[in-house]
Protein backbone atom coordinates (compact mmCIF):
# COMPACT_ATOMS: atom_id res chain seq x y z
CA UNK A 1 -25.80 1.41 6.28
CA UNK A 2 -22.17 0.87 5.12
CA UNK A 3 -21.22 4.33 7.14
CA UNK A 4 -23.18 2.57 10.72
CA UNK A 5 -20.94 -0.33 9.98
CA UNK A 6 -17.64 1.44 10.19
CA UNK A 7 -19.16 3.63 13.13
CA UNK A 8 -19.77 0.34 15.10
CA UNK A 9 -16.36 -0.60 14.09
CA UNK A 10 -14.51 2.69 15.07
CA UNK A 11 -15.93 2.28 18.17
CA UNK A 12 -14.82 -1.39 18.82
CA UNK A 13 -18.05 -3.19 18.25
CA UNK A 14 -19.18 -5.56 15.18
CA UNK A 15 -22.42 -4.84 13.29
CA UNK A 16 -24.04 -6.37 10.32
CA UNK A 17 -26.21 -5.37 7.56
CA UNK A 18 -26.96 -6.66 4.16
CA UNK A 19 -24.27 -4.53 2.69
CA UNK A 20 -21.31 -5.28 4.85
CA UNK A 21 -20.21 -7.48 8.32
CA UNK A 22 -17.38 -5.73 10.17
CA UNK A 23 -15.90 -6.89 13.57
CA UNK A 24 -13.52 -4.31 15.10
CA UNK A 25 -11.13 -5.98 17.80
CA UNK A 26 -9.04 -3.71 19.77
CA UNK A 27 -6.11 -5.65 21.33
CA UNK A 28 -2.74 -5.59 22.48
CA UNK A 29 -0.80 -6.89 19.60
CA UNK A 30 2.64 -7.60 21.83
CA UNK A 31 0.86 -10.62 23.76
CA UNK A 32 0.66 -13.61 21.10
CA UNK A 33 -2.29 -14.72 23.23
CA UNK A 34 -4.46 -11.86 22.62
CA UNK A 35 -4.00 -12.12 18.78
CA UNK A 36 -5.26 -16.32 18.81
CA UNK A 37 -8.31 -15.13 20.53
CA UNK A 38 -8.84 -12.78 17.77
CA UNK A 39 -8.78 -15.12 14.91
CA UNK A 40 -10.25 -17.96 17.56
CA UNK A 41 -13.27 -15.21 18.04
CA UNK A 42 -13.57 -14.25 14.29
CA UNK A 43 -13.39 -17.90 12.90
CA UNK A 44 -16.09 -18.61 15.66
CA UNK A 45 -18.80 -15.86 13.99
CA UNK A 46 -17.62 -16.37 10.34
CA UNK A 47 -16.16 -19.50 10.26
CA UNK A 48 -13.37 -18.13 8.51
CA UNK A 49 -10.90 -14.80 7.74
CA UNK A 50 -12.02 -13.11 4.05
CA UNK A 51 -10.36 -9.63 5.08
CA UNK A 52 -7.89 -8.46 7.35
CA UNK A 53 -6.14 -4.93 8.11
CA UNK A 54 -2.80 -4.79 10.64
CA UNK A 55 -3.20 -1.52 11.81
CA UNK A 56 -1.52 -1.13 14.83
CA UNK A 57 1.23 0.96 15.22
CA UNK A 58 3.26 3.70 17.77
CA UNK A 59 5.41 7.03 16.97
CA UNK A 60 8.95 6.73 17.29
CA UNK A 61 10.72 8.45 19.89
CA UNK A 62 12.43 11.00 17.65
CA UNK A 63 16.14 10.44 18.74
CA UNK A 64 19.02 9.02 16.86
CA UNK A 65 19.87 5.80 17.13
CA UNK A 66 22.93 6.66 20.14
CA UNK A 67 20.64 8.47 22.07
CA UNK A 68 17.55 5.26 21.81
CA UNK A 69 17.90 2.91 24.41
CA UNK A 70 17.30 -0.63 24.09
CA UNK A 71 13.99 -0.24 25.53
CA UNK A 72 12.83 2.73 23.45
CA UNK A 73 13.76 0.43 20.39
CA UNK A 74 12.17 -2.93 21.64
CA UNK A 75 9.02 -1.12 22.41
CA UNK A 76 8.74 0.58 18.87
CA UNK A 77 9.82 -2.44 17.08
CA UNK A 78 7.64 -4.55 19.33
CA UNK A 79 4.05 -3.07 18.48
CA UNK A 80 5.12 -1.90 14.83
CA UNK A 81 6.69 -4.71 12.98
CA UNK A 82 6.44 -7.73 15.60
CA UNK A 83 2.90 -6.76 15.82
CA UNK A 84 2.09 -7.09 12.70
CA UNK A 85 4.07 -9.93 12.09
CA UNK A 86 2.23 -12.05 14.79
CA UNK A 87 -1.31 -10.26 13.36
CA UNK A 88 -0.72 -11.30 9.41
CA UNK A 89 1.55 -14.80 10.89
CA UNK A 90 -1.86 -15.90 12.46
CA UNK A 91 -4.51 -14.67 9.76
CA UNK A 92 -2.24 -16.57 7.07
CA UNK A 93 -2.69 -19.59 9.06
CA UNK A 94 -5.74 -19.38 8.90
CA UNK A 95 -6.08 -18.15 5.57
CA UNK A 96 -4.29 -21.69 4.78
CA UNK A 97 -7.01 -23.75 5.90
CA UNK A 98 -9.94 -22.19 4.07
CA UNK A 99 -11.45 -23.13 0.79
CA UNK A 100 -10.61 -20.33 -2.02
CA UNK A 101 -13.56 -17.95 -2.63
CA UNK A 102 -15.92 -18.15 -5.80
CA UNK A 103 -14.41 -15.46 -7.99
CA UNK A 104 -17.02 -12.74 -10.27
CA UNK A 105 -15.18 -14.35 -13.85
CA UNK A 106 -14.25 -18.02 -13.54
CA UNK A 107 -10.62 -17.29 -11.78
CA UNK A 108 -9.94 -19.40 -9.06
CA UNK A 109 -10.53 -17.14 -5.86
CA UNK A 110 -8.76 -16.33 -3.21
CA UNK A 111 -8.59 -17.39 0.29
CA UNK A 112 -8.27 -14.09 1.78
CA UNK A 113 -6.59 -10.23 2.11
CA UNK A 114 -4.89 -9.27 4.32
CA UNK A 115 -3.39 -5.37 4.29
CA UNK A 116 -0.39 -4.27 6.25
CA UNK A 117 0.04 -0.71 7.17
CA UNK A 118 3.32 0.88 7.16
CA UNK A 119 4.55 4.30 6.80
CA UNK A 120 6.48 6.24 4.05
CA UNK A 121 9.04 7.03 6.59
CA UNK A 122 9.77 2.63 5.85
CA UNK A 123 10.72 3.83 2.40
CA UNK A 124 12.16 6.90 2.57
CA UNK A 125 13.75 7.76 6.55
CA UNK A 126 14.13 10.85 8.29
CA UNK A 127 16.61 11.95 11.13
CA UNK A 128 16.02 11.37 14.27
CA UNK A 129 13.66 8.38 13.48
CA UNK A 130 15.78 5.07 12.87
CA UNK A 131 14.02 2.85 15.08
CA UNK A 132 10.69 3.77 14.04
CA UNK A 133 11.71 3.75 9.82
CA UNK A 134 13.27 0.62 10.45
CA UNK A 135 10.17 -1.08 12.29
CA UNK A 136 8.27 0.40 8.92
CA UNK A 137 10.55 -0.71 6.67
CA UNK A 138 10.40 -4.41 8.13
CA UNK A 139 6.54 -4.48 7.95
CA UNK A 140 7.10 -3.63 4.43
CA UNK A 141 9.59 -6.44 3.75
CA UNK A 142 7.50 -8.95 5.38
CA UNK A 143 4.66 -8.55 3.41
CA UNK A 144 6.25 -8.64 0.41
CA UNK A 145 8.15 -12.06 1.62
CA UNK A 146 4.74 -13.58 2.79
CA UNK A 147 3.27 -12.60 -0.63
CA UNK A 148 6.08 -14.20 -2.49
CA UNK A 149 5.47 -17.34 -0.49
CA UNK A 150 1.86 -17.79 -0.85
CA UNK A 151 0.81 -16.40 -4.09
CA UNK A 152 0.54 -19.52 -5.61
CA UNK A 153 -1.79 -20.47 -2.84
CA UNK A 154 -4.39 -17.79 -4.11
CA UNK A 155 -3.64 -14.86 -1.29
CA UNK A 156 -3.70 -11.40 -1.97
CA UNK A 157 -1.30 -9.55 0.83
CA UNK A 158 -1.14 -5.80 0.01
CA UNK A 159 0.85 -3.06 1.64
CA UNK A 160 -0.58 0.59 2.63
CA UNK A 161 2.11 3.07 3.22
CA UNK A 162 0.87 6.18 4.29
CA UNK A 163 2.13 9.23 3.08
CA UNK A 164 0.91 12.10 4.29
CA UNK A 165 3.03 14.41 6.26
CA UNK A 166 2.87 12.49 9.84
CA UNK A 167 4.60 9.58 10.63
CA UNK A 168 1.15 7.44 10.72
């Protein structure tokens, strides 16, 4: 059952079973408007945001930084960090208005997740790739800013860097 639900959800559709609910949005995270509608459509079935993964992301264009133009770099940074920024900016907002879940041991519980993907290559570099590291690099450092301002507000915001041996 779990394996139909992240079928559904590789395929952009949203299933449910007694095991798991999964809604799968494709979108186009440079247009602000497109990302409202998502939480807007998700708050709407759910009436609220438990889980959250920022997932979008493009290749650099494998040229040094004299040799990017302005457009190469605004398009990179645009879906990679600015992306995600607007994704996780919008799901906190949410996250802010909900009632903390009932925790398994007493805890207080937590009003959501939300996980950011990045890439090694945010930690680490490479030639011919500074656009692209540093559009990694700034997902990374802006989910461990939002973390530091709202884990006293019962979040949990975790980062996945990838590291195998692509860039995503």
């Amino acid at each position: 059952m779990v394996l139909d639900a992240v079928k559904a959800a590789n395929e952009g559709t949203s299933t449910d079973s007694s095991e798991v609910q999964i809604e799968s949005i494709i979108l186009d995270v440079m247009h602000e408007d497109t990302i409202t509608l998502m939480v807007k459509t998700i708050v709407d079935r759910w009436d609220r945001i438990d889980y959250a993964v920022n997932a979008a992301g493009v290749l650099g264009n494998n040229q040094r930084s004299t040799d990017t133009s302005t457009q190469q770099f605004d398009d990179i940074n645009g879906i990679n960090y600015r992306g995600a920024w607007l994704c996780s900016r919008a799901e906190l907002a949410q996250m802010l208005k909900q009632e903390p879940l009932p925790s398994h041991d007493g805890r207080e519980g937590n009003r959501g997740s939300i996980v950011n993907i990045a890439s090694q290559l945010g930690i680490v570099s490479r030639s011919n790739a500074p656009a692209y590291c540093g559009s990694k690099a700034a997902v990374i450092g802006m989910t461990r800013a939002d973390a530091i301002d709202v884990s006293s507000m019962c979040f949990w915001l975790f980062l996945q860097v990838i590291t195998d041996d692509g860039e995503d």
